[in-house]
Protein backbone atom coordinates (compact mmCIF):
# COMPACT_ATOMS: atom_id res chain seq x y z
CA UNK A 1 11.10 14.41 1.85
CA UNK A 2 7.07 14.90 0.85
CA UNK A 3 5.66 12.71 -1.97
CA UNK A 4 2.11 13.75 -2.89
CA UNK A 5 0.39 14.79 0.28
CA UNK A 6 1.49 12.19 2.64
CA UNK A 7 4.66 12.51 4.73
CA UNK A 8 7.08 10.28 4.47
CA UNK A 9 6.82 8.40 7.68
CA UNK A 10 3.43 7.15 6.24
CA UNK A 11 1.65 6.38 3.51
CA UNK A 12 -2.15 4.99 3.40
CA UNK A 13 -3.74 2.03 0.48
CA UNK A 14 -7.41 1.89 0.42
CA UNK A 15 -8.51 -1.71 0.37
CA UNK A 16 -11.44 -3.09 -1.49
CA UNK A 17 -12.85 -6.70 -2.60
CA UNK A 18 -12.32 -7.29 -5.68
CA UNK A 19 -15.09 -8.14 -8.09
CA UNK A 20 -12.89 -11.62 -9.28
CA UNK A 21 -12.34 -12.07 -6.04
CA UNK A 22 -9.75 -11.73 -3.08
CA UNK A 23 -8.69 -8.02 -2.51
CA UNK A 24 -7.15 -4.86 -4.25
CA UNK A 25 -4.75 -2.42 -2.24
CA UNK A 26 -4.41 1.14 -4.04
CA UNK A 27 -1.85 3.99 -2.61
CA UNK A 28 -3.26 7.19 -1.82
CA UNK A 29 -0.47 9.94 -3.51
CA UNK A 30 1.56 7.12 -4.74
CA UNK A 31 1.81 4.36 -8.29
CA UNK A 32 1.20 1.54 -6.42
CA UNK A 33 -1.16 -1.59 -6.41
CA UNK A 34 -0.88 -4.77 -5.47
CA UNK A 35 -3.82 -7.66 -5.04
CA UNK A 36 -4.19 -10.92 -2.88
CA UNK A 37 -6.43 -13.55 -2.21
CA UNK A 38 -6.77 -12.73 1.49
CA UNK A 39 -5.83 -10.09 3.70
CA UNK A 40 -3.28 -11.97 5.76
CA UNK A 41 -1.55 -12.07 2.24
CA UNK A 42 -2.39 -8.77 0.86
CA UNK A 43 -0.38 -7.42 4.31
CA UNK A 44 2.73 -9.10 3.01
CA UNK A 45 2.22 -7.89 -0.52
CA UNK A 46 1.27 -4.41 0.42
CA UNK A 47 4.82 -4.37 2.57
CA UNK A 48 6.72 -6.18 -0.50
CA UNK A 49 5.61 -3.02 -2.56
CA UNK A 50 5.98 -0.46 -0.84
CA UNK A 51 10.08 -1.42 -0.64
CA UNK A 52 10.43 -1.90 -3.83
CA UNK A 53 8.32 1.61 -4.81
CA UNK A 54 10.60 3.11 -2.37
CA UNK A 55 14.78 3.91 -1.88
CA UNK A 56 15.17 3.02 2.04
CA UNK A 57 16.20 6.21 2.60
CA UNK A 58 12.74 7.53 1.52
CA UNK A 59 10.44 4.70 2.49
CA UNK A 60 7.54 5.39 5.15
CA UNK A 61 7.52 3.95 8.12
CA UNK A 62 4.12 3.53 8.93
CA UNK A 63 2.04 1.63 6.13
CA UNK A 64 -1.90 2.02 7.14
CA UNK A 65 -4.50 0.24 5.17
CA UNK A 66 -8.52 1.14 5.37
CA UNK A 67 -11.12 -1.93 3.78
CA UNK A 68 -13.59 0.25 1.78
């Protein structure tokens, strides 16, 4: 199944530093944010989204994230 422009054996969340500090992670093609204090935890919270976003029939199996 396609969602957006992304097949669904990936999906890609820009990362940038966010101006109150710590980091924001935004899906490409997808409702999804999530935010951390560092990137060691913004891993875990970017994973903890996508299932949740996600049946586990449908979810991607390769989550890639690029710091801006």
């Amino acid at each position: 199944m396609q969602r957006g422009t992304m097949s669904s054996s990936e999906i890609i969340f820009l990362v940038e530093e966010s101006p109150e500090g710590g980091y924001e992670a935004k899906a490409l093609g997808e409702s999804i944010f999530t935010e951390a204090e560092s990137m060691d935890e913004l891993r875990t919270m970017v994973r903890d989204a996508v299932r949740c976003h996600f049946e586990e029939d449908e979810r991607p199996q390769m989550i890639r994230q690029y710091l801006q």
